[in-house]
C-alpha atoms as a PDB file:
ATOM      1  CA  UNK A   1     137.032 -57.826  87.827  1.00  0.00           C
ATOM      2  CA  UNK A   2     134.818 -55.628  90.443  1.00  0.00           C
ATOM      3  CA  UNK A   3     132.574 -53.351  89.661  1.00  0.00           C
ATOM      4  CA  UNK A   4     135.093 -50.291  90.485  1.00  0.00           C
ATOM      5  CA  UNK A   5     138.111 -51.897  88.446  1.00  0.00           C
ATOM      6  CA  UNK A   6     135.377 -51.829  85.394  1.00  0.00           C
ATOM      7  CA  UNK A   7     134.792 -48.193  86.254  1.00  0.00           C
ATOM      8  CA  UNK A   8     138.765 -47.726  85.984  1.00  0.00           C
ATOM      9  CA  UNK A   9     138.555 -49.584  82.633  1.00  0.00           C
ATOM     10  CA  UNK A  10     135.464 -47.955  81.218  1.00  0.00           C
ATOM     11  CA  UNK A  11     137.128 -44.723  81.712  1.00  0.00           C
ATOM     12  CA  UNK A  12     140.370 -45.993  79.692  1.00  0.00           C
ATOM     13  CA  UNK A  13     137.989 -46.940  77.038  1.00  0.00           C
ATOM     14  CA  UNK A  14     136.613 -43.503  77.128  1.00  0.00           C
ATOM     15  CA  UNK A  15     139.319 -41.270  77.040  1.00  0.00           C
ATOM     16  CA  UNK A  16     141.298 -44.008  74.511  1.00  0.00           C
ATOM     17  CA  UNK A  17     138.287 -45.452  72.024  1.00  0.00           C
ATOM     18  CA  UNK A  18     140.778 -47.423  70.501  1.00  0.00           C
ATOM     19  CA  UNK A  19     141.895 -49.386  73.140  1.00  0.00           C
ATOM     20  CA  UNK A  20     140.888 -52.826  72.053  1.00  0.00           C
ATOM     21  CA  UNK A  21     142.677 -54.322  74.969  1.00  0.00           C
ATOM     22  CA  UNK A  22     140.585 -52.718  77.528  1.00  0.00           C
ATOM     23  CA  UNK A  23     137.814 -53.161  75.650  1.00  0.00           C
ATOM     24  CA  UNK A  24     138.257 -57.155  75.819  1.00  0.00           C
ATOM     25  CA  UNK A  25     139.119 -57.042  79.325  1.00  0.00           C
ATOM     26  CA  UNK A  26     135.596 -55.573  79.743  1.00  0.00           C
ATOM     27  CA  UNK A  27     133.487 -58.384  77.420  1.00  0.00           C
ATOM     28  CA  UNK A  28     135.047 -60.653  79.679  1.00  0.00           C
ATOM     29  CA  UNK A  29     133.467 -58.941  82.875  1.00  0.00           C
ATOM     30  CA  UNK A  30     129.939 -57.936  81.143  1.00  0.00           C
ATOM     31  CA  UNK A  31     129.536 -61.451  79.557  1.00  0.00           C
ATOM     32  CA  UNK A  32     127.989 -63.143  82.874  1.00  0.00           C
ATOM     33  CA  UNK A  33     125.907 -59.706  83.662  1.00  0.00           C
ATOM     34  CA  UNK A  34     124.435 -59.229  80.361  1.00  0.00           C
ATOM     35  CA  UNK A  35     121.574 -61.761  81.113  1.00  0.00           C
ATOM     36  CA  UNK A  36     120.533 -59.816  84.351  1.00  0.00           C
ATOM     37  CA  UNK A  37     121.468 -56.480  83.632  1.00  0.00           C
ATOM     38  CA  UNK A  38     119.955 -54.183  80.844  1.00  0.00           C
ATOM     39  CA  UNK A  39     123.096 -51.685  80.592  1.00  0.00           C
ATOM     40  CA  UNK A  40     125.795 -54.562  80.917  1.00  0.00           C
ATOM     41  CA  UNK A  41     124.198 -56.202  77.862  1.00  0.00           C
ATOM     42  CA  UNK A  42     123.963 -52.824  75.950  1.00  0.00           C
ATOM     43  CA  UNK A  43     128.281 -52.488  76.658  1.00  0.00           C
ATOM     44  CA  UNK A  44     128.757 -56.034  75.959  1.00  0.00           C
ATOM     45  CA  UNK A  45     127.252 -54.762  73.035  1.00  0.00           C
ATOM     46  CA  UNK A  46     129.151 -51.835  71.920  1.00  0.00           C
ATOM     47  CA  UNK A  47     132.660 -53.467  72.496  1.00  0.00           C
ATOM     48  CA  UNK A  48     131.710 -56.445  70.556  1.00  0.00           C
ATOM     49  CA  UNK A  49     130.359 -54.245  67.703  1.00  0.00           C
ATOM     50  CA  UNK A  50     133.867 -52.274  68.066  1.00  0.00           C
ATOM     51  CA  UNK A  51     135.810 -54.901  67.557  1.00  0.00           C
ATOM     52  CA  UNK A  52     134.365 -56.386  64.756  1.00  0.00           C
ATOM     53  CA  UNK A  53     134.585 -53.054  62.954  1.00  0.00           C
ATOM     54  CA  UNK A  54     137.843 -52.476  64.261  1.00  0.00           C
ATOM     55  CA  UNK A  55     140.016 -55.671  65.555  1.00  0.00           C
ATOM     56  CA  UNK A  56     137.946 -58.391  64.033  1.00  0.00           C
ATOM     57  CA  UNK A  57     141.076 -60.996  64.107  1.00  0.00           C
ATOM     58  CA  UNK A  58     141.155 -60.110  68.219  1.00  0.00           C
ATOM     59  CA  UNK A  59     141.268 -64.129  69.478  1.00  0.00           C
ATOM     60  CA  UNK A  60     137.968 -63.278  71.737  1.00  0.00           C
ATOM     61  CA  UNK A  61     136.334 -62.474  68.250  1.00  0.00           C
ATOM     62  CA  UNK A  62     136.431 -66.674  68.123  1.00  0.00           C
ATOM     63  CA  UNK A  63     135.408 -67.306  71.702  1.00  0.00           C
ATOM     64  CA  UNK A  64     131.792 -66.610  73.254  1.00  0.00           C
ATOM     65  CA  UNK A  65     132.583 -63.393  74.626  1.00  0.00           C
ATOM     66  CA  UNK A  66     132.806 -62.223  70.865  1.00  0.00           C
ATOM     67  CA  UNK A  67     129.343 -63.009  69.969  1.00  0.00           C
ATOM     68  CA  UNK A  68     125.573 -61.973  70.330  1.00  0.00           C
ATOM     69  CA  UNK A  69     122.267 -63.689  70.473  1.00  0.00           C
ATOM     70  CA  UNK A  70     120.104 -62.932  67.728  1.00  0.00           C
ATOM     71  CA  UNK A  71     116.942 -62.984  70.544  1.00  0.00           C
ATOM     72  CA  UNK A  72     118.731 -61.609  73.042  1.00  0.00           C
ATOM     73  CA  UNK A  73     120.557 -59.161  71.354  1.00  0.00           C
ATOM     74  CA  UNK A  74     118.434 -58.088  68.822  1.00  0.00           C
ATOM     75  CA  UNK A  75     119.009 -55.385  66.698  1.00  0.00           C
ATOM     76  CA  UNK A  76     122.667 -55.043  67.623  1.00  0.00           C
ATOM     77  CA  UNK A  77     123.340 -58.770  66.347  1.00  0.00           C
ATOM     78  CA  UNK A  78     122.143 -57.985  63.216  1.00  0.00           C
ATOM     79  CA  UNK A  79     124.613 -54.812  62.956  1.00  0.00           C
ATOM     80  CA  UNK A  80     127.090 -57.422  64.152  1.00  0.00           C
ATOM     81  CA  UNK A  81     126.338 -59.877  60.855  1.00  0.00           C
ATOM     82  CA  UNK A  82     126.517 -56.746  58.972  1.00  0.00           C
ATOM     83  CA  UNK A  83     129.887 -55.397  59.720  1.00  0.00           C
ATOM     84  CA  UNK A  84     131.240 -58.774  59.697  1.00  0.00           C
ATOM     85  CA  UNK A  85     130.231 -59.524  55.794  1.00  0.00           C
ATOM     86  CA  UNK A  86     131.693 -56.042  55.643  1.00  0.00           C
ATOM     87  CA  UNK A  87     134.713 -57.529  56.568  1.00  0.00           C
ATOM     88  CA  UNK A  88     134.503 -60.125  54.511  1.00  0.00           C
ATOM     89  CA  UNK A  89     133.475 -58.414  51.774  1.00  0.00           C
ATOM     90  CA  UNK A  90     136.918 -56.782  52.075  1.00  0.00           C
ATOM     91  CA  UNK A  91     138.570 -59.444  52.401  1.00  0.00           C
ATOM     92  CA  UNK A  92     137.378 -62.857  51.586  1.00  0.00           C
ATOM     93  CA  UNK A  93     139.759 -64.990  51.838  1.00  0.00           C
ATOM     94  CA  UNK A  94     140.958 -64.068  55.125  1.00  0.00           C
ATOM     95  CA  UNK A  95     140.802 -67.579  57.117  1.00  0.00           C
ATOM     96  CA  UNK A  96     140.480 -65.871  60.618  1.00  0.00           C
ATOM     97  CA  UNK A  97     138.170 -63.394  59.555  1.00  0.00           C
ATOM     98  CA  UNK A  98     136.550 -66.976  58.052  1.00  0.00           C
ATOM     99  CA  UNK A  99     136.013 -68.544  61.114  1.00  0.00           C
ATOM    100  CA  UNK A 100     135.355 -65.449  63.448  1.00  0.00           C
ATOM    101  CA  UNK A 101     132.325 -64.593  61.362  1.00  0.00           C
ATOM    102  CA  UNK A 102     131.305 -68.450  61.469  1.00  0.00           C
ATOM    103  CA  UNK A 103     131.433 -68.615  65.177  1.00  0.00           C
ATOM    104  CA  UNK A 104     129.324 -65.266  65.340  1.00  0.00           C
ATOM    105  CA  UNK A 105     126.666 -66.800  62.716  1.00  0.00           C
ATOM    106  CA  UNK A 106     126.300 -70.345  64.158  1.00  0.00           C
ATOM    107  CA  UNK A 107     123.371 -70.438  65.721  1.00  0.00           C
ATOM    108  CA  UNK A 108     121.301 -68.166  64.586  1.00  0.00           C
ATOM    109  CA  UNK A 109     122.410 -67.850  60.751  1.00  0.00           C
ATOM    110  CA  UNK A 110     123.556 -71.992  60.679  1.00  0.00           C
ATOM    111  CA  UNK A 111     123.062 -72.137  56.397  1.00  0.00           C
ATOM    112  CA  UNK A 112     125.137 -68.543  56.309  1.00  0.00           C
ATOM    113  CA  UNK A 113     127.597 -70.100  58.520  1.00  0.00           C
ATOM    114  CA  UNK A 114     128.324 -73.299  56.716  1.00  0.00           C
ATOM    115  CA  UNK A 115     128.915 -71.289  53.629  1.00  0.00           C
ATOM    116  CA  UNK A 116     131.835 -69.738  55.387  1.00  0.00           C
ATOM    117  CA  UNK A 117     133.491 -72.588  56.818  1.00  0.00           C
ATOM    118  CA  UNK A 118     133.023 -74.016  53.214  1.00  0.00           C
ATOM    119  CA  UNK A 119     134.905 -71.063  51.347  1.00  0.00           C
ATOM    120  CA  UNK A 120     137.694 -71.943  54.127  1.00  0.00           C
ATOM    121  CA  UNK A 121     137.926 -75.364  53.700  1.00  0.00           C
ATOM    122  CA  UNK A 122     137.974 -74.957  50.606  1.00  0.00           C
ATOM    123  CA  UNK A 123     141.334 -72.141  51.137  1.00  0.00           C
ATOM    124  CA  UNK A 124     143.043 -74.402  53.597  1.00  0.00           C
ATOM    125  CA  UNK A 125     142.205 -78.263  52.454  1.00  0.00           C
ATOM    126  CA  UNK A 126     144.421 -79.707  54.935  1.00  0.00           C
ATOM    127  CA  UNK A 127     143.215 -78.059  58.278  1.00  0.00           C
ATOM    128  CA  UNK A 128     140.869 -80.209  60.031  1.00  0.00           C
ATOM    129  CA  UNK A 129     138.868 -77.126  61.779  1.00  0.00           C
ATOM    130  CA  UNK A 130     136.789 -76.499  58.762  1.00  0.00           C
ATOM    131  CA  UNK A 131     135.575 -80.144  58.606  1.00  0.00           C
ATOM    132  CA  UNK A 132     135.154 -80.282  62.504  1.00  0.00           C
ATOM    133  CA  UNK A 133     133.067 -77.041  62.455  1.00  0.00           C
ATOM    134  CA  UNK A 134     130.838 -77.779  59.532  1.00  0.00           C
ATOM    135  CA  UNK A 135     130.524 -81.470  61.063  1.00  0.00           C
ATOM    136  CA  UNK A 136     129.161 -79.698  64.270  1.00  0.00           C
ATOM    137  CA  UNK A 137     127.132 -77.782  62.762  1.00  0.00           C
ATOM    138  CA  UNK A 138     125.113 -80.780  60.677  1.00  0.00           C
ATOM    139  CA  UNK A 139     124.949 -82.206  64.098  1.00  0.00           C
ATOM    140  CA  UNK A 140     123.331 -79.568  65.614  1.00  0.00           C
ATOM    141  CA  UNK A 141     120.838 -79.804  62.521  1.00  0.00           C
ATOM    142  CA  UNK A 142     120.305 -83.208  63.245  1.00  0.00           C
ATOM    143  CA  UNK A 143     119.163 -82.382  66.853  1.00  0.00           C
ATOM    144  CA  UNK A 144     117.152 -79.900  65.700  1.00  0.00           C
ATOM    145  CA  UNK A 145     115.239 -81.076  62.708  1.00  0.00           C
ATOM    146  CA  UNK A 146     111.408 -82.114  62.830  1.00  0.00           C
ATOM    147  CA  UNK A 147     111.364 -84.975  60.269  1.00  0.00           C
ATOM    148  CA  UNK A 148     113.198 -88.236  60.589  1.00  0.00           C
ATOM    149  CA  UNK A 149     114.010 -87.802  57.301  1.00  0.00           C
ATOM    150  CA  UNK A 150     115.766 -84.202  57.659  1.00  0.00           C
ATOM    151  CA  UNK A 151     117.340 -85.932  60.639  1.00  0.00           C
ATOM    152  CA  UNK A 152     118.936 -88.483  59.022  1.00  0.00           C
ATOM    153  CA  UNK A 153     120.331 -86.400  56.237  1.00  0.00           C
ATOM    154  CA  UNK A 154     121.984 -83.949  58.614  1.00  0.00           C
ATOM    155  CA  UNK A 155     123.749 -86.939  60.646  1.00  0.00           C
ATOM    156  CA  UNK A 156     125.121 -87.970  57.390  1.00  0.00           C
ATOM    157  CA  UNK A 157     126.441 -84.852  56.555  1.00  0.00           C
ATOM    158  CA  UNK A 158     128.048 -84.570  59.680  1.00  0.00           C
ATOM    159  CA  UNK A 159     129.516 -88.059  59.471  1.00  0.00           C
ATOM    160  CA  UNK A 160     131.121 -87.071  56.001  1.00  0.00           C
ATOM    161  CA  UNK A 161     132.540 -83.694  57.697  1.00  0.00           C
ATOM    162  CA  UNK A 162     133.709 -85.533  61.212  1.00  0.00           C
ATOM    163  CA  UNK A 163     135.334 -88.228  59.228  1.00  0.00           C
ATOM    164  CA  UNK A 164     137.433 -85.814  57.236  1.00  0.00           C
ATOM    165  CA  UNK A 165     138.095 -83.933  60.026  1.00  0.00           C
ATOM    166  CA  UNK A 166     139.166 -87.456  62.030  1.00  0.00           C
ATOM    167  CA  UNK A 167     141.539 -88.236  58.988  1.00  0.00           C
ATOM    168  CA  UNK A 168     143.120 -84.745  59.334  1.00  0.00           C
ATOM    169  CA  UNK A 169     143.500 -84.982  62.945  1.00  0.00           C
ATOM    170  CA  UNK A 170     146.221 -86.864  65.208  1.00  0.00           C
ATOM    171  CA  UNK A 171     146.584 -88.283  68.034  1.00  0.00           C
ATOM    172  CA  UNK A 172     144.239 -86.588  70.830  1.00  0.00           C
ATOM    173  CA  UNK A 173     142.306 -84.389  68.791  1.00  0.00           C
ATOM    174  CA  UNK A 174     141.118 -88.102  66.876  1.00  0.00           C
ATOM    175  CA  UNK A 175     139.871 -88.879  70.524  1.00  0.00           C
ATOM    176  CA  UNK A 176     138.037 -85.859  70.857  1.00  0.00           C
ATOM    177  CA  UNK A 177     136.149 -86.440  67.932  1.00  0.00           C
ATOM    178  CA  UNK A 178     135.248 -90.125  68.097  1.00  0.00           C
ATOM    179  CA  UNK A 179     131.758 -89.463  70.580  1.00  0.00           C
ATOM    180  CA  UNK A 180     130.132 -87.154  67.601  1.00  0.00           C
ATOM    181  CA  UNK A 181     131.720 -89.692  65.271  1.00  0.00           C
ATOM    182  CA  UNK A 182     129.494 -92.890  66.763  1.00  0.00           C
ATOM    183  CA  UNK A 183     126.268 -90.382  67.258  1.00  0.00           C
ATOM    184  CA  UNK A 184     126.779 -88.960  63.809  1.00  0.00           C
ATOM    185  CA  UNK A 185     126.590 -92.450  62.561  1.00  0.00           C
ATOM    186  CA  UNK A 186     123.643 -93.964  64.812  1.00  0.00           C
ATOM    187  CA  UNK A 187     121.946 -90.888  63.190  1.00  0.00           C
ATOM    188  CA  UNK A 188     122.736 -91.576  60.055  1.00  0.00           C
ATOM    189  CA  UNK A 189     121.566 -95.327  59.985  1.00  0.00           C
ATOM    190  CA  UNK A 190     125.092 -96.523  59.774  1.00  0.00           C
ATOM    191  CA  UNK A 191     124.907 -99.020  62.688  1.00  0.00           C
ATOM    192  CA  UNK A 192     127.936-101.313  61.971  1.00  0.00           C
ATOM    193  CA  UNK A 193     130.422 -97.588  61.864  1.00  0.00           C
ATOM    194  CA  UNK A 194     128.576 -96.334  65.243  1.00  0.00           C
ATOM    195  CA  UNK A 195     129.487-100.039  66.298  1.00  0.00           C
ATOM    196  CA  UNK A 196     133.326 -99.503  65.321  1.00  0.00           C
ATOM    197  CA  UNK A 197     133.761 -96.135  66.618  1.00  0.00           C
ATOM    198  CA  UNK A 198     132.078 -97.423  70.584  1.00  0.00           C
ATOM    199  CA  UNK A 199     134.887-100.613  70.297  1.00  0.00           C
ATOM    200  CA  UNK A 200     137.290 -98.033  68.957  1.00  0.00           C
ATOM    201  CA  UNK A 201     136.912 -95.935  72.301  1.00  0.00           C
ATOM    202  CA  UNK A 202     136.963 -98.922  74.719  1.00  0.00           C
ATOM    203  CA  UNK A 203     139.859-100.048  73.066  1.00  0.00           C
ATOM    204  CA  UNK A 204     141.373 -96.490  73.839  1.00  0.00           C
ATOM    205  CA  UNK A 205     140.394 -96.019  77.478  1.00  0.00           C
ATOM    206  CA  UNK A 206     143.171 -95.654  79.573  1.00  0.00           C
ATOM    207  CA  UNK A 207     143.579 -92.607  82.631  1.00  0.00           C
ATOM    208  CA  UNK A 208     143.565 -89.310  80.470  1.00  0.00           C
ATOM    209  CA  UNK A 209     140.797 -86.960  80.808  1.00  0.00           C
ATOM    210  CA  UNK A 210     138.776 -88.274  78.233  1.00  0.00           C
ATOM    211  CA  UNK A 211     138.046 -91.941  78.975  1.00  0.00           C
ATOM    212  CA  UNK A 212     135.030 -91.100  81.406  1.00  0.00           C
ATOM    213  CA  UNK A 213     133.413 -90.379  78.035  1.00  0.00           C
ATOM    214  CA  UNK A 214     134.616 -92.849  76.339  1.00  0.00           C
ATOM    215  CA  UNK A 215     133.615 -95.093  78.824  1.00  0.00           C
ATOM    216  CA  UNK A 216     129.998 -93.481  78.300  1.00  0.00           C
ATOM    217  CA  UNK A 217     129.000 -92.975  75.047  1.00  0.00           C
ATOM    218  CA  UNK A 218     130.671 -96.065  74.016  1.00  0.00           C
ATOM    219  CA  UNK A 219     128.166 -98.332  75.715  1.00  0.00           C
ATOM    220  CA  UNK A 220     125.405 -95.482  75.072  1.00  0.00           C
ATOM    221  CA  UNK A 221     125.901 -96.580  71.423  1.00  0.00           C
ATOM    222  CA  UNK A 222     126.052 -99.942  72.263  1.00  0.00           C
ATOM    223  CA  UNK A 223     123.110-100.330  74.203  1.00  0.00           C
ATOM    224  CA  UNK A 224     121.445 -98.040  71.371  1.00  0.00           C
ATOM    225  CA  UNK A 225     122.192-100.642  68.706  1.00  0.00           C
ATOM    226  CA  UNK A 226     121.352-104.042  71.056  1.00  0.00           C
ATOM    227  CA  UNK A 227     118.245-102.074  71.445  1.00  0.00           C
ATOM    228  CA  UNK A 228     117.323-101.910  67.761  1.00  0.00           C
ATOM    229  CA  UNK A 229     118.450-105.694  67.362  1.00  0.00           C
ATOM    230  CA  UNK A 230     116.052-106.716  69.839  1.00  0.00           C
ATOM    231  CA  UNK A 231     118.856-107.683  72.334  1.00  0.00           C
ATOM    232  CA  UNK A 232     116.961-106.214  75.610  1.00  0.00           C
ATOM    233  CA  UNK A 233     119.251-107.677  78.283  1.00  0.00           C
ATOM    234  CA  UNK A 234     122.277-106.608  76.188  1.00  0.00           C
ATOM    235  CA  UNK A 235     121.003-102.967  76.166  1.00  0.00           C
ATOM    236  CA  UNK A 236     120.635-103.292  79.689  1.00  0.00           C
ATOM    237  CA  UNK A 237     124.265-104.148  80.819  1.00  0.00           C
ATOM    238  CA  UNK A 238     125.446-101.483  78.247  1.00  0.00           C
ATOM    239  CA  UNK A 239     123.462 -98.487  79.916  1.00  0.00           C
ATOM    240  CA  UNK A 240     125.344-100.287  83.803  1.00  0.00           C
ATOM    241  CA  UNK A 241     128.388 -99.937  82.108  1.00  0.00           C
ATOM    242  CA  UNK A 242     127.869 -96.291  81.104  1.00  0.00           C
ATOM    243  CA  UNK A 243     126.856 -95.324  84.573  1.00  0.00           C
ATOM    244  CA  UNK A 244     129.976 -97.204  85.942  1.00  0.00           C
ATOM    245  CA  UNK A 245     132.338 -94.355  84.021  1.00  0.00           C
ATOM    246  CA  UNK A 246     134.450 -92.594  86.264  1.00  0.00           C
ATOM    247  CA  UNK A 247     133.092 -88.996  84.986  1.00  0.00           C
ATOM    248  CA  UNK A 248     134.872 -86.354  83.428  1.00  0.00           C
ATOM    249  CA  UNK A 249     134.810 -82.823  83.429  1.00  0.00           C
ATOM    250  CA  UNK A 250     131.964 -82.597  80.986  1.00  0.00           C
ATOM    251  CA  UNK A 251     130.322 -85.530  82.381  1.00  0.00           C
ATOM    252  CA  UNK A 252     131.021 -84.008  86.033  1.00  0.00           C
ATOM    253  CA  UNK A 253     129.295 -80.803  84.675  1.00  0.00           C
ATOM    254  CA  UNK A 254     126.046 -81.137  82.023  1.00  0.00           C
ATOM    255  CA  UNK A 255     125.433 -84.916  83.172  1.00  0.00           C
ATOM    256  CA  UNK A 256     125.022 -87.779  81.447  1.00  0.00           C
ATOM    257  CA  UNK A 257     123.564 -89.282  78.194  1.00  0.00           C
ATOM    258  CA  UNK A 258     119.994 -90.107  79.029  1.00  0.00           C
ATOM    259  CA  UNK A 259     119.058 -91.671  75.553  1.00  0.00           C
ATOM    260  CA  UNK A 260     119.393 -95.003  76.289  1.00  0.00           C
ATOM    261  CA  UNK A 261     117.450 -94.968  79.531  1.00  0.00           C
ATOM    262  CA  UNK A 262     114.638 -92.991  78.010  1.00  0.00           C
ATOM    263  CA  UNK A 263     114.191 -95.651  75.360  1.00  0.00           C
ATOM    264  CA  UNK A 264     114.214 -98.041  78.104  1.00  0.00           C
ATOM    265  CA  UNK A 265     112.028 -96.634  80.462  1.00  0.00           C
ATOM    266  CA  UNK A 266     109.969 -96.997  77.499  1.00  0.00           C
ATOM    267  CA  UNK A 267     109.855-100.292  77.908  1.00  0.00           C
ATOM    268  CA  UNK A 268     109.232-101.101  80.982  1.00  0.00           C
ATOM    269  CA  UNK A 269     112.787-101.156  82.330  1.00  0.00           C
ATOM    270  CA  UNK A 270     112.376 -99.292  85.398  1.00  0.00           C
ATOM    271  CA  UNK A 271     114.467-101.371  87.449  1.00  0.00           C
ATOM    272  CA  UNK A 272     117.756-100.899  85.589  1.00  0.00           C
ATOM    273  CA  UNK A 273     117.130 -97.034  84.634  1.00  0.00           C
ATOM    274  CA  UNK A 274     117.078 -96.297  88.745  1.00  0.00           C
ATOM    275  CA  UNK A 275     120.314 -98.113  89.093  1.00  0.00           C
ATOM    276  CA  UNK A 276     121.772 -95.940  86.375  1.00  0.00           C
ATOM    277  CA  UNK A 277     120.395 -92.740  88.097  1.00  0.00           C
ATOM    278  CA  UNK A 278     121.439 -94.023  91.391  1.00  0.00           C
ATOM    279  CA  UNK A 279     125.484 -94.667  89.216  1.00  0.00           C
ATOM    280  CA  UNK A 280     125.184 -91.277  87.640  1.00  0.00           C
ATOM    281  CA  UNK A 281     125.061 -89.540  90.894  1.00  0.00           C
ATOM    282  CA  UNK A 282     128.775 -91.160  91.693  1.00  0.00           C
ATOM    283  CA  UNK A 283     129.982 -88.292  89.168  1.00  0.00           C
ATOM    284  CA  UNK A 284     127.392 -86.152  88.390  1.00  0.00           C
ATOM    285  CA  UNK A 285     127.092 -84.119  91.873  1.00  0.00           C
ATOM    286  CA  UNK A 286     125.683 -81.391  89.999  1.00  0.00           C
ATOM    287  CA  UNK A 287     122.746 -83.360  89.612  1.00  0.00           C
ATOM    288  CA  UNK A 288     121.771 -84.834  92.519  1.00  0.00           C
ATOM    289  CA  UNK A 289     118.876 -83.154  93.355  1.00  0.00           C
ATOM    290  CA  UNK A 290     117.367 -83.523  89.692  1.00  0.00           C
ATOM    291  CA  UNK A 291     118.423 -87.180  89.787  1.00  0.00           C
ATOM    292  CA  UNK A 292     116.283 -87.668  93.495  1.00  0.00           C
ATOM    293  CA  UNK A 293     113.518 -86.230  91.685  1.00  0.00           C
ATOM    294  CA  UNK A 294     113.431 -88.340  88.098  1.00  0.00           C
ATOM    295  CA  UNK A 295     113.866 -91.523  90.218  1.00  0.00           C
ATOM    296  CA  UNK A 296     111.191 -90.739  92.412  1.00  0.00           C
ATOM    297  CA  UNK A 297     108.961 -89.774  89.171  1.00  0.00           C
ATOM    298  CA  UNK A 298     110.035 -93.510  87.904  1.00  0.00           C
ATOM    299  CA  UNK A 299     108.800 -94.909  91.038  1.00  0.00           C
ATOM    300  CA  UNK A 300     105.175 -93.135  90.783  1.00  0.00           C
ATOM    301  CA  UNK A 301     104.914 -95.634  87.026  1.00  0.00           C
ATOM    302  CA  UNK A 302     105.892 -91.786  85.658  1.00  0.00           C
ATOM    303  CA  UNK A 303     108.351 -90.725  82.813  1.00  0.00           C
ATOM    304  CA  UNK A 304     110.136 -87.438  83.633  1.00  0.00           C
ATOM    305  CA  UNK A 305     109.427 -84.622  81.660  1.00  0.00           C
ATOM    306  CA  UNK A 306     112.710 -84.042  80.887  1.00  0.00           C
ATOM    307  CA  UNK A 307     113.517 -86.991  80.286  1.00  0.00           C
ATOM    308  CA  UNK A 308     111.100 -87.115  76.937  1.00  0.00           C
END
């Protein structure tokens, strides 16, 4: 959408306030702006608020373009969490309105938001959303915790969730979940599941989408675990064979997994983390300039800073 096709829009929006249609078509062209733009982020702001009030089961009210940033947004993200336990205070046992509100609370209101997806699981037993949400959000405690302890009781919490979730599931949406699956259980101290659910990937890699991860995190894990047992050269020709994945679209976009090679570096390994850089710029084109610079750091007996 251009600038003067917003204009049109806006205007609809004005002389029709209760156009929720137009008002989505305009989330969608403010959400890229808001971070550079004062007055995009204050509309982006308004129509979100509008719809939660108004059209809170709108399907963008469960993407991104439905949400706010408690930092970035301030004040009018915490009128957002207000209208939506309005909502639910109206009706609490609506599943959509459920998840919605979830989505909007996730990362800035994480205990609020588990509370949610708990009420819905418990509503709808059979779904495997509920478990795959709460599972992601345990995982995202686990990254951010400061203890090893706190750590290790989040990954188990999200190895419970994803495991319900993977017995719920079929077919590709079992793939999808078996990467957090292996991590969830590394985290949790579980070595011998994390061990099952790599094999269980590399047993499943064939040409859809999602074998360049599989292909990744599978011998990520691996090379994890050979680490812990000691088994250097095995760790070794697990983090080659991770480089050696074909990519995939997430792969292709955020990079690799750059665990293993950390740990590695570690120890010495320099040799064998520069040949994974040099095999993670086959996919990771993105990257390539970031890549040139970590292996040159590496070279100078330094660790990356980002890499730490």
């Amino acid at each position: 959408m251009t600038a003067e096709q917003a204009a049109v829009v806006e205007k609809q929006v004005k002389e029709n306030p209760k156009d929720s249609e137009a008002r989505v078509k305009l989330l969608g062209y403010y959400f890229t702006k808001q971070f550079a733009d004062a007055a995009a982020r204050k509309a982006k702001q308004e129509n979100v608020l509008w719809l939660i009030e108004n059209e809170p089961q709108s399907k963008i009210m469960g993407s991104p373009f439905g949400q706010m940033d408690a930092i970035l947004d301030g004040e009018a993200y915490t009128r957002g969490k207000q209208a939506w336990e309005k909502q639910l205070k109206a009706q609490p046992d609506n599943l959509k309105l459920l998840d919605h509100a979830a989505n909007y609370l996730m990362l800035h209101d994480r205990d609020l938001a588990k509370q949610l997806l708990e009420k819905a699981q418990k509503l709808d037993a059979e779904n495997p959303q509920w478990a795959r949400d709460l599972g992601q959000l345990y995982s995202l405690d686990m990254q951010s915790s400061s203890s090893l302890k706190a750590q290790k009781d989040a990954a188990a919490k999200a190895l419970q969730q994803l495991e319900i979730a993977y017995q719920l599931s079929a077919n590709h949406a079992k793939d999808a979940l078996l990467t957090s699956l292996a991590k969830a259980a590394l985290g949790a101290g579980d070595t011998e599941k994390a061990r099952q659910y790599a094999e269980l990937m590399l047993n499943q890699v064939g040409s859809d989408w999602n074998s360049g991860n599989k292909v990744h995190y599978a011998n990520i894990t691996l090379g994890k675990i050979a680490l812990a047992e000691g088994n250097m050269e095995a760790a070794k020709q697990y983090l080659i064979k991770a480089g050696k994945t074909k990519g995939s679209p997430q792969l292709n976009s955020f990079g690799p997994d750059f665990s293993l090679a950390k740990a590695l570096l570690e120890k010495d390994q320099k040799e064998v983390v520069l040949e994974y850089l040099t095999l993670c710029g086959n996919f990771w084109a993105l990257g390539k300039a970031r890549l040139a610079e970590w292996s040159k750091a590496i070279k100078d007996n330094q660790i990356p800073k980002t890499l730490r």
